[in-house]
N, C-alpha and C. Protein backbone atom coordinates (compact mmCIF):
# COMPACT_ATOMS: atom_id res chain seq x y z
N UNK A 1 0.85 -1.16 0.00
CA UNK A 1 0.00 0.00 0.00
C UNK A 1 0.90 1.23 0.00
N UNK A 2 0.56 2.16 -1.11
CA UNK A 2 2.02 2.86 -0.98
C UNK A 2 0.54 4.33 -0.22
N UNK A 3 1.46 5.68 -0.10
CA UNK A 3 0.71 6.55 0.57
C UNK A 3 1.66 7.92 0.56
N UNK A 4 1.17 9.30 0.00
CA UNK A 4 1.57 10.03 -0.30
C UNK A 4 0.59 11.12 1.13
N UNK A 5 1.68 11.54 1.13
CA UNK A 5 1.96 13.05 2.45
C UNK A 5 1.34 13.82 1.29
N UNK A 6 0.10 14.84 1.34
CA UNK A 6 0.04 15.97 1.03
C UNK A 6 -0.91 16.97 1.66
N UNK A 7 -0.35 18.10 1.31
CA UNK A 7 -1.98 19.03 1.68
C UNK A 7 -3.04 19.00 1.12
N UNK A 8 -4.66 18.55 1.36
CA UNK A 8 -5.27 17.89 0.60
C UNK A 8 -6.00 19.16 0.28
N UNK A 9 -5.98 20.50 0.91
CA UNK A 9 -6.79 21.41 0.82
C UNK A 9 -5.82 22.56 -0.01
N UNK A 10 -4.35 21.86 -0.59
CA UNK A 10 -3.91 23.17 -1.42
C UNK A 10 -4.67 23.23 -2.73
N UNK A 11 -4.55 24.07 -3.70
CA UNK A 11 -4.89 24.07 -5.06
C UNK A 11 -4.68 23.32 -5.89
N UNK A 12 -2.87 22.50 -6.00
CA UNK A 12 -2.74 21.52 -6.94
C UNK A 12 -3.93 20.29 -6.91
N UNK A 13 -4.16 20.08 -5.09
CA UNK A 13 -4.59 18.50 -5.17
C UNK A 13 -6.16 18.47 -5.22
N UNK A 14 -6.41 19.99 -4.76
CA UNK A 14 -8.15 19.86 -4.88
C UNK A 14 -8.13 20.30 -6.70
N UNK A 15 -7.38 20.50 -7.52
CA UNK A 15 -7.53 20.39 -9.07
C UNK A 15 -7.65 19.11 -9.63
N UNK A 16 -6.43 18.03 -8.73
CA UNK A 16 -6.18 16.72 -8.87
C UNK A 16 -7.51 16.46 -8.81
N UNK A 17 -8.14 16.74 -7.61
CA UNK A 17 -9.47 16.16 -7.51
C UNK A 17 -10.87 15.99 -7.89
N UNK A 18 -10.80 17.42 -8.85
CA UNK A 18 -11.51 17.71 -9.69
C UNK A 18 -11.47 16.97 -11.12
N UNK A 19 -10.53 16.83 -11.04
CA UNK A 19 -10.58 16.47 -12.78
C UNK A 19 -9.25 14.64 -13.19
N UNK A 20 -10.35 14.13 -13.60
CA UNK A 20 -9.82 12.68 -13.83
C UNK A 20 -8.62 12.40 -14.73
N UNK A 21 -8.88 13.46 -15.47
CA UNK A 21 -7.41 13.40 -16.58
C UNK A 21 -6.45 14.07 -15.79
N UNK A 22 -6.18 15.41 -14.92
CA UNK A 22 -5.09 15.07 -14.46
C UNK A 22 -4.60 14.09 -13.46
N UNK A 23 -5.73 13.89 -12.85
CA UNK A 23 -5.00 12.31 -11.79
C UNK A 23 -4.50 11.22 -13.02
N UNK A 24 -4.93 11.10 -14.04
CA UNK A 24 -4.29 10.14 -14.88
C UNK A 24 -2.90 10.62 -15.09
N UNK A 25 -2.76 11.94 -15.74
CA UNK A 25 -2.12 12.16 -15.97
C UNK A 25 -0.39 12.32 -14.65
N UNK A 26 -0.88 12.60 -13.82
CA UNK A 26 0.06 12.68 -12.42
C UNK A 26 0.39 11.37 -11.80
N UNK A 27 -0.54 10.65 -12.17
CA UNK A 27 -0.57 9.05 -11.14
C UNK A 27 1.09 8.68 -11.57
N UNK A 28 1.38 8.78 -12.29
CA UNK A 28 2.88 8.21 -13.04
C UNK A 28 4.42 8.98 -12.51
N UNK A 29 3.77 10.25 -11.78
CA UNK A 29 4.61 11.23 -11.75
C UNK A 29 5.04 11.33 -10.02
N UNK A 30 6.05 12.00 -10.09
CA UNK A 30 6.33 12.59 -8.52
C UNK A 30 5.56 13.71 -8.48
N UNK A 31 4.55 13.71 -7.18
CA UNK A 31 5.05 12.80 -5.76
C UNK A 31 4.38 11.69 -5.64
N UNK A 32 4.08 11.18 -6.74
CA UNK A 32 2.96 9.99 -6.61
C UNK A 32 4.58 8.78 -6.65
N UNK A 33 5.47 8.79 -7.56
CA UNK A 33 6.34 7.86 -7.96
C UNK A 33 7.66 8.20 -7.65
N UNK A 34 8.54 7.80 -7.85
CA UNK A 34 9.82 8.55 -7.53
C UNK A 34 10.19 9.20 -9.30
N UNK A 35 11.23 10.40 -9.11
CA UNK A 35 11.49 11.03 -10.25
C UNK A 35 12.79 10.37 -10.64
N UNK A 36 12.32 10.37 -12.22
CA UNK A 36 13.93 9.39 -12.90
C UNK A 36 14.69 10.73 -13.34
N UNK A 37 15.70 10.53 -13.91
CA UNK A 37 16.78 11.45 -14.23
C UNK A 37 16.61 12.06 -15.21
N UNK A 38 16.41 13.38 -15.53
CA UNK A 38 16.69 13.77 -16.38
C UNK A 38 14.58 14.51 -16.47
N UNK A 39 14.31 13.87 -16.19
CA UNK A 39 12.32 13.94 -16.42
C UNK A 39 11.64 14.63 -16.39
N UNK A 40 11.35 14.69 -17.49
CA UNK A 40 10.20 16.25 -17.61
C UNK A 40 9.13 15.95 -16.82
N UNK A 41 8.41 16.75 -16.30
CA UNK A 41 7.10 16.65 -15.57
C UNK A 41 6.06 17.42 -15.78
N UNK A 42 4.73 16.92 -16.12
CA UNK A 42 3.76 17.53 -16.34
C UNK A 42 3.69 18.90 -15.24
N UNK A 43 3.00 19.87 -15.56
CA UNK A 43 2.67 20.83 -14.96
C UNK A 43 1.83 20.74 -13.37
N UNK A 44 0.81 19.93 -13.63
CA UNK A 44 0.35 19.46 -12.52
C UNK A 44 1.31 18.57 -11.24
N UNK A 45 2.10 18.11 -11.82
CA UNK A 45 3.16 17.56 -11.17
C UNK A 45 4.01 18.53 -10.29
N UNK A 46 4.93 19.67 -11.18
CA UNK A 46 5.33 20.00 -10.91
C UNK A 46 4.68 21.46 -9.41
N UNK A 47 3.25 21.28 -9.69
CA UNK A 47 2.68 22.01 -8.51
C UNK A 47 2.40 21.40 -7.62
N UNK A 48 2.14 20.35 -7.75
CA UNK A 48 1.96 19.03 -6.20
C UNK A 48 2.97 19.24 -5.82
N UNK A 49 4.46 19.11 -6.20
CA UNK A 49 5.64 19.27 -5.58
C UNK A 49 5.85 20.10 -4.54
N UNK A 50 5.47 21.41 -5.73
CA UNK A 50 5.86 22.81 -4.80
C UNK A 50 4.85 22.83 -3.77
N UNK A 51 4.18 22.03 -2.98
CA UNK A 51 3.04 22.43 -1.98
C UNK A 51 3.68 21.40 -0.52
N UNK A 52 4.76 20.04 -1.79
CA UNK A 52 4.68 19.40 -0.68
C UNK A 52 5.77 19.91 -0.12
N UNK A 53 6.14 20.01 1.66
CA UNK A 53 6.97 20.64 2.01
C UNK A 53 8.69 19.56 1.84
N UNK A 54 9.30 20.49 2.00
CA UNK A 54 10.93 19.87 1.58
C UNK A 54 11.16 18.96 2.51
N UNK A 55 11.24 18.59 3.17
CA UNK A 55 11.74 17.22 3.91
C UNK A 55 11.00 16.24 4.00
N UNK A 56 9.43 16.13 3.27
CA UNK A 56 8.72 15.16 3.23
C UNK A 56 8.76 14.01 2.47
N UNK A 57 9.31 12.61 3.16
CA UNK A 57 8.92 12.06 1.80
C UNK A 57 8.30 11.64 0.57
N UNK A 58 8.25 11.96 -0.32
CA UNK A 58 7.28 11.74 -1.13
C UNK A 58 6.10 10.34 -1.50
N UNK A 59 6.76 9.51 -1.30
CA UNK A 59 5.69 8.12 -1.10
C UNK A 59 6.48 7.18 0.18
N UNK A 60 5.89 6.47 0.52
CA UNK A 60 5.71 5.55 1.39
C UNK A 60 5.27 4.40 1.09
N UNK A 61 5.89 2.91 1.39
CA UNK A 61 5.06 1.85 1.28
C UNK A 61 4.80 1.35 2.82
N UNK A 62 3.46 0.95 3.19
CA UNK A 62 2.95 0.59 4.36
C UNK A 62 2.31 -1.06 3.80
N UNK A 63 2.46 -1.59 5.31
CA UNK A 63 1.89 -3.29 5.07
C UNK A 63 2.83 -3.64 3.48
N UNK A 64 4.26 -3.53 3.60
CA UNK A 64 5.02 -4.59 2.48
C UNK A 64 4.95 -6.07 2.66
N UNK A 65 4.37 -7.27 3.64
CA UNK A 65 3.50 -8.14 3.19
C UNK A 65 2.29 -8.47 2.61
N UNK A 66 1.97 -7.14 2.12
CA UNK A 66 0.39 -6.87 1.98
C UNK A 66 -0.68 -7.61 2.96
N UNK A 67 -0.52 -7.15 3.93
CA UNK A 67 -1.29 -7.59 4.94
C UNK A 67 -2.34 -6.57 5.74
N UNK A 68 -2.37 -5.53 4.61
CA UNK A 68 -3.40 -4.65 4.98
C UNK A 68 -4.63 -5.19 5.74
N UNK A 69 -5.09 -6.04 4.82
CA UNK A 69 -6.42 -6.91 4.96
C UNK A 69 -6.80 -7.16 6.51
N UNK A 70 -5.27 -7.94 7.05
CA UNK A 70 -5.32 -8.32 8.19
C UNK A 70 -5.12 -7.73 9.45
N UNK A 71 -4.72 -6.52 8.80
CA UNK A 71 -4.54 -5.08 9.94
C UNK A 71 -6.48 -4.93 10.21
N UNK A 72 -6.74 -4.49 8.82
CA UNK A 72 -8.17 -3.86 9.29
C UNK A 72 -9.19 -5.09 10.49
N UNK A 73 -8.56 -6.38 9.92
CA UNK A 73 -9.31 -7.41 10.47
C UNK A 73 -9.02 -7.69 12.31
N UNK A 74 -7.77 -7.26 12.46
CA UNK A 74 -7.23 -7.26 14.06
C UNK A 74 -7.63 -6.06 14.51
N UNK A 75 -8.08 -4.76 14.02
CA UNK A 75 -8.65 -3.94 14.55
C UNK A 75 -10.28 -3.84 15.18
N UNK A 76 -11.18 -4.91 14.56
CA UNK A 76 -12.35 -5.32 14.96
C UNK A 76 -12.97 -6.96 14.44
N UNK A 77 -11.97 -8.20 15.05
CA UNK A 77 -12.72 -9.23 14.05
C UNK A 77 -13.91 -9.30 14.43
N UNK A 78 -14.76 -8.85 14.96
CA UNK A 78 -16.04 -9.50 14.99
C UNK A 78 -16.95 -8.21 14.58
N UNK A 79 -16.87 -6.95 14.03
CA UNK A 79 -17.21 -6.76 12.70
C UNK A 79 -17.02 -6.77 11.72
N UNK A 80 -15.90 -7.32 11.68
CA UNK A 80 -15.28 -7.61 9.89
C UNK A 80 -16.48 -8.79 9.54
N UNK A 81 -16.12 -9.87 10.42
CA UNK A 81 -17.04 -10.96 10.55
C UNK A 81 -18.80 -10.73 10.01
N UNK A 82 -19.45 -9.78 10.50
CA UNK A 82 -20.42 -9.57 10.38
C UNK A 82 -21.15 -8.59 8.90
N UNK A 83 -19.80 -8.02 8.04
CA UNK A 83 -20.16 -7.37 7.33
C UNK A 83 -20.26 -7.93 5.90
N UNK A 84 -21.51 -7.39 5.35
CA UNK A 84 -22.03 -8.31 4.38
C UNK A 84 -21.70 -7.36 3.17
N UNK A 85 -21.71 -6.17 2.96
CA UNK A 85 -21.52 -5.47 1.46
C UNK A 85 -20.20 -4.33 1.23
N UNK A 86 -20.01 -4.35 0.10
CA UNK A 86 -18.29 -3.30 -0.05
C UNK A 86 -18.75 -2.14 1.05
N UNK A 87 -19.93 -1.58 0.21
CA UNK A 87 -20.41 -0.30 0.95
C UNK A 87 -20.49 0.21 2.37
N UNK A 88 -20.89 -0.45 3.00
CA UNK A 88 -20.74 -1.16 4.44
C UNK A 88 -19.32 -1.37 4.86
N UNK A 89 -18.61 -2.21 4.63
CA UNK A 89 -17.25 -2.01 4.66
C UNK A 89 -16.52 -0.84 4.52
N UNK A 90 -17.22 -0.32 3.80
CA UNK A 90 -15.97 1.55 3.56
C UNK A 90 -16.34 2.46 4.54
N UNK A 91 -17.72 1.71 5.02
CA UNK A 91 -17.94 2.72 6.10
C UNK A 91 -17.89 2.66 7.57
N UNK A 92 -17.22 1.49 7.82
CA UNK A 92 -16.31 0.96 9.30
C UNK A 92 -15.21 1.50 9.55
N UNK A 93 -15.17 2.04 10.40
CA UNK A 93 -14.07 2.73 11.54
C UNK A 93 -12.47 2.12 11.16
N UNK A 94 -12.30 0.81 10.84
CA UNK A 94 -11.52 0.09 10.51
C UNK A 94 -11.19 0.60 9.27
N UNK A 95 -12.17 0.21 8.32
CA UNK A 95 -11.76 0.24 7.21
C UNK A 95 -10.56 1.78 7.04
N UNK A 96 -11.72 2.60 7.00
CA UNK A 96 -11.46 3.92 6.93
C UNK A 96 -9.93 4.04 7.58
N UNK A 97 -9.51 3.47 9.01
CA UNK A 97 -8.52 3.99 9.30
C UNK A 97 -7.31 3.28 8.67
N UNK A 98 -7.65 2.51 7.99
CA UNK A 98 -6.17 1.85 7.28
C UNK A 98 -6.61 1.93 5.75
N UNK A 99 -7.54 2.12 5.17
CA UNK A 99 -7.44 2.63 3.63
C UNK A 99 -7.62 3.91 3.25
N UNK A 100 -7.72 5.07 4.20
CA UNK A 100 -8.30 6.18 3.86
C UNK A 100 -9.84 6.24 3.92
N UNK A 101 -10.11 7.88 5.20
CA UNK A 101 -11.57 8.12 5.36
C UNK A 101 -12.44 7.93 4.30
N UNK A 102 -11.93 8.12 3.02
CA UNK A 102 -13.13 9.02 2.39
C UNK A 102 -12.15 8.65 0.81
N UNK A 103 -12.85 8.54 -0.25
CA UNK A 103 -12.64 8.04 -1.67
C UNK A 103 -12.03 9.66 -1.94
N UNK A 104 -10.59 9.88 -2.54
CA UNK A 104 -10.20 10.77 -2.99
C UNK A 104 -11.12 11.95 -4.11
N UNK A 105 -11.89 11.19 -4.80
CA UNK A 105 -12.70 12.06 -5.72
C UNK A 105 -13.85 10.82 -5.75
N UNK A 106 -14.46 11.94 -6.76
CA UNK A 106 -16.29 11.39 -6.93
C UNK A 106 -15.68 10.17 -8.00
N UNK A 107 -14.84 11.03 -8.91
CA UNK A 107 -14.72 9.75 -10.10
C UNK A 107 -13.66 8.62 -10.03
N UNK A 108 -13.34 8.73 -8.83
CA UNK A 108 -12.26 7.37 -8.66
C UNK A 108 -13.30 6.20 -8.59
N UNK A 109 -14.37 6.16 -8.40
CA UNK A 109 -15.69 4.52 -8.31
C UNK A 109 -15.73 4.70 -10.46
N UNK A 110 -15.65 4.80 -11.01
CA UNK A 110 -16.24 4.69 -12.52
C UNK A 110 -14.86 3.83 -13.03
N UNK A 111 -13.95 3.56 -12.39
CA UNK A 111 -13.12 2.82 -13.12
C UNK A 111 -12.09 3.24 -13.81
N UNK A 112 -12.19 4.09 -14.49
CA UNK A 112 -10.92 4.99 -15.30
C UNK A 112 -9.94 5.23 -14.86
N UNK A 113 -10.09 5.68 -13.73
CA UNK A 113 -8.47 6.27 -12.69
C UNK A 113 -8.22 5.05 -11.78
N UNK A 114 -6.99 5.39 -10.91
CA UNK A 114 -6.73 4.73 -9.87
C UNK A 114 -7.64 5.04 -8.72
N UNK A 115 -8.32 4.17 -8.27
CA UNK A 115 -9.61 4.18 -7.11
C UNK A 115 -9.04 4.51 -5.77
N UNK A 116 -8.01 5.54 -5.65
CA UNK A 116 -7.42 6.18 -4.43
C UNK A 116 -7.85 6.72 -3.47
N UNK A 117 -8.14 6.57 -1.91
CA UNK A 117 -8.91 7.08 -0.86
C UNK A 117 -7.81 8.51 -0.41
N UNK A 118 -8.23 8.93 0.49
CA UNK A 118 -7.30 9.96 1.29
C UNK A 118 -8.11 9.69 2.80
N UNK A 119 -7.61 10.35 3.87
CA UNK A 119 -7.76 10.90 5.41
C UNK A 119 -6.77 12.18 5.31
N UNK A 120 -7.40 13.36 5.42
CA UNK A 120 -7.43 14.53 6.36
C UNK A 120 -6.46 14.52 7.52
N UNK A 121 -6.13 15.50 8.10
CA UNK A 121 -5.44 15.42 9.17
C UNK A 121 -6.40 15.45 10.32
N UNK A 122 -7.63 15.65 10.46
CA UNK A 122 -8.66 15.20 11.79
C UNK A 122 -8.84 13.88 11.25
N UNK A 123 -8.77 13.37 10.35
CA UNK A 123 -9.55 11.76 10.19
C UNK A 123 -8.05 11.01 10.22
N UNK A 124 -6.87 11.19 10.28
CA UNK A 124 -5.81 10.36 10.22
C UNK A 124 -5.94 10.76 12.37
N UNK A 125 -6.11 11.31 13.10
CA UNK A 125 -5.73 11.43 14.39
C UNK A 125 -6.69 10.64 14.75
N UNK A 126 -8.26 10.07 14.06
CA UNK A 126 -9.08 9.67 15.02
C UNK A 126 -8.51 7.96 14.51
N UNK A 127 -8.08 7.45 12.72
CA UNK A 127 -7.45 6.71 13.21
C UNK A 127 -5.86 6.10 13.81
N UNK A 128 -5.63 7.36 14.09
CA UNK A 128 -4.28 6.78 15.44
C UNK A 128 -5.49 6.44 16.87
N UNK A 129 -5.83 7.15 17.11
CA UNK A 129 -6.85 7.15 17.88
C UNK A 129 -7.24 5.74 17.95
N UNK A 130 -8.02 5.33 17.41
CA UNK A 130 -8.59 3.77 17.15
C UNK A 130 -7.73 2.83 17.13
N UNK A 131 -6.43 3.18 16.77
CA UNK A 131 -4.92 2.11 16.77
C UNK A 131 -4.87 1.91 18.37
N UNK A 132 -4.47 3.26 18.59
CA UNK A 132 -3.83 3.32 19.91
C UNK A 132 -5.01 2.62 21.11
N UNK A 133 -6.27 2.75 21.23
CA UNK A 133 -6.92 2.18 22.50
C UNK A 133 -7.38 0.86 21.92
N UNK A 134 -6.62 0.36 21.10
CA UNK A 134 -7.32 -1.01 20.85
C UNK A 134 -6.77 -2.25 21.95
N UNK A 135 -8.00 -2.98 22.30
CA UNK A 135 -7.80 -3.76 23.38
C UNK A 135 -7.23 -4.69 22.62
N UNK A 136 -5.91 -5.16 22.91
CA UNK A 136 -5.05 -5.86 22.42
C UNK A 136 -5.77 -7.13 22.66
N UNK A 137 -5.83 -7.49 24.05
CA UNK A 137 -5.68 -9.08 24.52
C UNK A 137 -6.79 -9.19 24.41
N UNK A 138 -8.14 -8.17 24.29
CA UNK A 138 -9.92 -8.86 23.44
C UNK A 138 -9.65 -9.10 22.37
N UNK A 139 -8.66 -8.50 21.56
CA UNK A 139 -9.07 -9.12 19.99
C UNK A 139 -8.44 -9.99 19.54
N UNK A 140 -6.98 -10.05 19.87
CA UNK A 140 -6.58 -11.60 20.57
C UNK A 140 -6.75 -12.85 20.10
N UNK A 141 -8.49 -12.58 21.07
CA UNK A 141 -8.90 -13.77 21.02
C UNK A 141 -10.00 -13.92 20.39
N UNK A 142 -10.34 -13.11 19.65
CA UNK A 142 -11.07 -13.15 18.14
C UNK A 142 -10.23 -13.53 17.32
N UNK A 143 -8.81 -13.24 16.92
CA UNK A 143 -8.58 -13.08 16.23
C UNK A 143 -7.59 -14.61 15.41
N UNK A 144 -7.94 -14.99 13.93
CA UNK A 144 -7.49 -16.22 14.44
C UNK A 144 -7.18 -16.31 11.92
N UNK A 145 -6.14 -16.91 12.17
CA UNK A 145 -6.44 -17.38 10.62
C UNK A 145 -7.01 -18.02 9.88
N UNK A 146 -7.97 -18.91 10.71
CA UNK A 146 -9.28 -19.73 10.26
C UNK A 146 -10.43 -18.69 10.29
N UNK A 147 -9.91 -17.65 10.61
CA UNK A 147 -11.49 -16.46 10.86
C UNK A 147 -11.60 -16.07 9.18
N UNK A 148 -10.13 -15.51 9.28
CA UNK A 148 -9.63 -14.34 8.31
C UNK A 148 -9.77 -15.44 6.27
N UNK A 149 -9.02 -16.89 6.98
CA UNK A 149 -9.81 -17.63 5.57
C UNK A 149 -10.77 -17.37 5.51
N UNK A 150 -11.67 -18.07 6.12
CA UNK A 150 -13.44 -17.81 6.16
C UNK A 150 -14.16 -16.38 5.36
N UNK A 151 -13.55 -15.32 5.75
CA UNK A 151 -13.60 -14.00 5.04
C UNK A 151 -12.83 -14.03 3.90
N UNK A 152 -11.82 -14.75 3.25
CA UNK A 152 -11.19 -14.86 2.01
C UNK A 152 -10.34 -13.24 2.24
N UNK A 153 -9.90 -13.37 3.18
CA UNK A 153 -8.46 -12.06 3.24
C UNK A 153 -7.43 -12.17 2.96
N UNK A 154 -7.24 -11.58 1.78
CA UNK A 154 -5.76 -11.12 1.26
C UNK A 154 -4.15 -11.73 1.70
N UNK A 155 -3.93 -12.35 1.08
CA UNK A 155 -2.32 -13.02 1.44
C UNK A 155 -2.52 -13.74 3.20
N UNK A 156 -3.60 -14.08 2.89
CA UNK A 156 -3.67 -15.19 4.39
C UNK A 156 -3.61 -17.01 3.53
N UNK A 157 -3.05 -17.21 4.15
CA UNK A 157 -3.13 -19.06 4.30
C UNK A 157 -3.14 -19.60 5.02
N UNK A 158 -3.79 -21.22 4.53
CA UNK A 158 -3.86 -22.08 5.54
C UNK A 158 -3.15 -22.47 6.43
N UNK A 159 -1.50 -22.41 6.34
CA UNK A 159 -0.58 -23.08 7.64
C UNK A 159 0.00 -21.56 8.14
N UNK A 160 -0.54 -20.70 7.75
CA UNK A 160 -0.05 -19.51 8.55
C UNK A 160 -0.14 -19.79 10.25
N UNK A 161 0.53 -19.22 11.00
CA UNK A 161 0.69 -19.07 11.84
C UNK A 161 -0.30 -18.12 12.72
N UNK A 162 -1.46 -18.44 13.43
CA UNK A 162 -1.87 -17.49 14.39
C UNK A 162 -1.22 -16.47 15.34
N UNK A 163 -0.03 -16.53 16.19
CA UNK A 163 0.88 -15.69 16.52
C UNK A 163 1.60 -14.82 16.14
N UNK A 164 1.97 -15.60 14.97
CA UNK A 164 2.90 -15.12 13.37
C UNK A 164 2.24 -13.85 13.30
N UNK A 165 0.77 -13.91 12.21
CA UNK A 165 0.41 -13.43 12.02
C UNK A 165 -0.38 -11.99 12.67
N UNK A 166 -0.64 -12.42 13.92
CA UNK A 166 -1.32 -10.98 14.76
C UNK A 166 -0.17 -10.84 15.54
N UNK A 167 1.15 -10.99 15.57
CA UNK A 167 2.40 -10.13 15.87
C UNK A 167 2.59 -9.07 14.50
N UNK A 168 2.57 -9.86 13.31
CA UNK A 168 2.92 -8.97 12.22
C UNK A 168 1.83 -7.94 12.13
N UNK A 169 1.05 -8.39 12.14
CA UNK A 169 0.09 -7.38 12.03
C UNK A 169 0.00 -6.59 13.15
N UNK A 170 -0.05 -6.39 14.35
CA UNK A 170 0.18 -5.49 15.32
C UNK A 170 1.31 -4.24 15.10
N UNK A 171 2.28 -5.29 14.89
CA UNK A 171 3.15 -4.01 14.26
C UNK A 171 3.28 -3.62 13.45
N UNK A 172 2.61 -3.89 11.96
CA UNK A 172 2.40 -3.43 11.15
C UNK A 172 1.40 -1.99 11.33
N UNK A 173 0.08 -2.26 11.89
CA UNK A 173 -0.83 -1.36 12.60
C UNK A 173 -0.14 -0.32 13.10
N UNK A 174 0.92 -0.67 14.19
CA UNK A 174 1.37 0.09 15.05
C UNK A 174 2.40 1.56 14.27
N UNK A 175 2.94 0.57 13.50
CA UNK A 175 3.65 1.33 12.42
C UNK A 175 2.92 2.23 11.23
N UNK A 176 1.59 1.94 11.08
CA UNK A 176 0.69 2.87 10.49
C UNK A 176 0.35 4.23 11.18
N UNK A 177 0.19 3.75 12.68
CA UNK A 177 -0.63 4.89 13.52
C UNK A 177 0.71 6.22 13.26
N UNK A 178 2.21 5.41 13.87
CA UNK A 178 2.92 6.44 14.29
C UNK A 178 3.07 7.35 13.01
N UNK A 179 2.86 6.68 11.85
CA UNK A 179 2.84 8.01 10.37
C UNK A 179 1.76 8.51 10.23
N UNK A 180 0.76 7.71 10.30
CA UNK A 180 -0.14 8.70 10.49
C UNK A 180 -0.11 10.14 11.21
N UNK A 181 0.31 9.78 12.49
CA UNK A 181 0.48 10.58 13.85
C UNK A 181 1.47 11.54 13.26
N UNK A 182 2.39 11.04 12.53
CA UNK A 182 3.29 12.46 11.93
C UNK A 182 2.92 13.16 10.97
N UNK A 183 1.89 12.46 10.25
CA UNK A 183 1.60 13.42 9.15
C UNK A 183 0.58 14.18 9.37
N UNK A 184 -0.71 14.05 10.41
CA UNK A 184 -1.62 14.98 11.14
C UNK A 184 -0.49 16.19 11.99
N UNK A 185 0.61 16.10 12.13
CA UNK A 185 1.03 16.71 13.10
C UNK A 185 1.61 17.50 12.22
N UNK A 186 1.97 17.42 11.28
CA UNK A 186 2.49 18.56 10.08
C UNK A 186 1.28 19.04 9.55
N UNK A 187 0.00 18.95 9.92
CA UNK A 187 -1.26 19.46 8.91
C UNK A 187 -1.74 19.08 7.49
N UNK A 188 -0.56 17.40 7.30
CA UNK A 188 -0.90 17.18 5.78
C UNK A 188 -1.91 16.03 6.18
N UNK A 189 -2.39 15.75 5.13
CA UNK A 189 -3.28 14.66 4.56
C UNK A 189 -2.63 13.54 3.71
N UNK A 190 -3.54 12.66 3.83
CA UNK A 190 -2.39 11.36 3.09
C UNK A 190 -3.40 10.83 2.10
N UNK A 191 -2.82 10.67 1.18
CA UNK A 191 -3.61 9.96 -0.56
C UNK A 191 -3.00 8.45 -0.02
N UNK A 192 -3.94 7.55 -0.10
CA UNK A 192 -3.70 6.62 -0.32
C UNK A 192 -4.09 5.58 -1.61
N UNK A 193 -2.91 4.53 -2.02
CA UNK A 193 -3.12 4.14 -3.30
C UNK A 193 -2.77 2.59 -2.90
N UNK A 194 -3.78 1.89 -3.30
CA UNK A 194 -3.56 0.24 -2.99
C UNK A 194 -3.13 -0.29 -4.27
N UNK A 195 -1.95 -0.28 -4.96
CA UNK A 195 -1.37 -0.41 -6.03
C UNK A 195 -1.18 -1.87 -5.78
């Protein structure tokens, strides 16, 4: 899951957000990608840049086992368990805090672009928030890799390890909140992209 630091309320990214051809057009570009040598950059590019501040990195990869799935799932298994439609799903506390509050634009659902969420800097603190008071040793014992098959989640298998797995994922989580926590604390917002 990679995830870009920006201000979601400057001009470049609420343009980004407006209009589908330049997110096409930028998705390829820094600060979405890293910059190769020599590389011209679209215009739109080159204003996302100038907004993002100089010591930020420009992308991030979070959950490099891709074990996103199983983050959102150790944060509440027994509503993951219970939820029956996408829609419903985007709109759990969970979800939201490890894919992004809220769908980056109206036209990221039609298919054309990359279907990229964002969180705000109040919606990235409420989920550190939700990281941080999670009752470790209740979910525990929800939490199990015969659950997470059953739900057909993402890079889980059968001889996985129950311990294995909600150690990695704990700190995987844990390691979400604290960027999160830095990037609310600079006032940016984070694009997220499940590439």
């Amino acid at each position: 899951m990679r995830c870009i630091a920006l201000p979601l309320e400057s001009g470049p990214v609420r343009a980004l957000r407006a209009d589908p051809a330049l997110q096409r057009l930028a998705e390829d570009q820094p600060p979405f990608t890293r910059r190769w040598p020599d590389e011209a950059l679209p215009r739109i590019s080159e204003q996302l840049l100038a907004v993002v501040p100089d010591d930020t990195e420009w992308t991030l990869d979070f959950f490099e086992s891709r074990n996103f799935d199983q983050a959102e799932y150790l944060l509440d298994p027994i509503t993951t368990r219970t939820i029956k439609s996408w829609p419903q799903r985007e709109r759990t506390a969970t979800y939201r805090a490890i894919f992004g509050a809220q769908r980056f634009a109206r036209y990221t659902s039609d298919g054309h672009v990359t279907p990229w969420r964002c969180s705000s800097p109040a919606e990235l603190t409420a989920a550190v928030r939700l990281i941080d008071e999670l009752d470790v040793a209740a979910v525990r014992r929800e939490f199990s890799v015969a659950g997470m098959l059953e739900l057909g989640l993402y890079k889980v298998h059968p001889e996985d390890d129950d311990d294995e797995c909600f150690t990695r994922a704990l700190e995987d989580l844990r390691a979400w909140a604290d960027h999160c926590r830095r990037v609310a604390a600079r006032d940016l917002g984070l694009v997220v992209d499940l590439f």
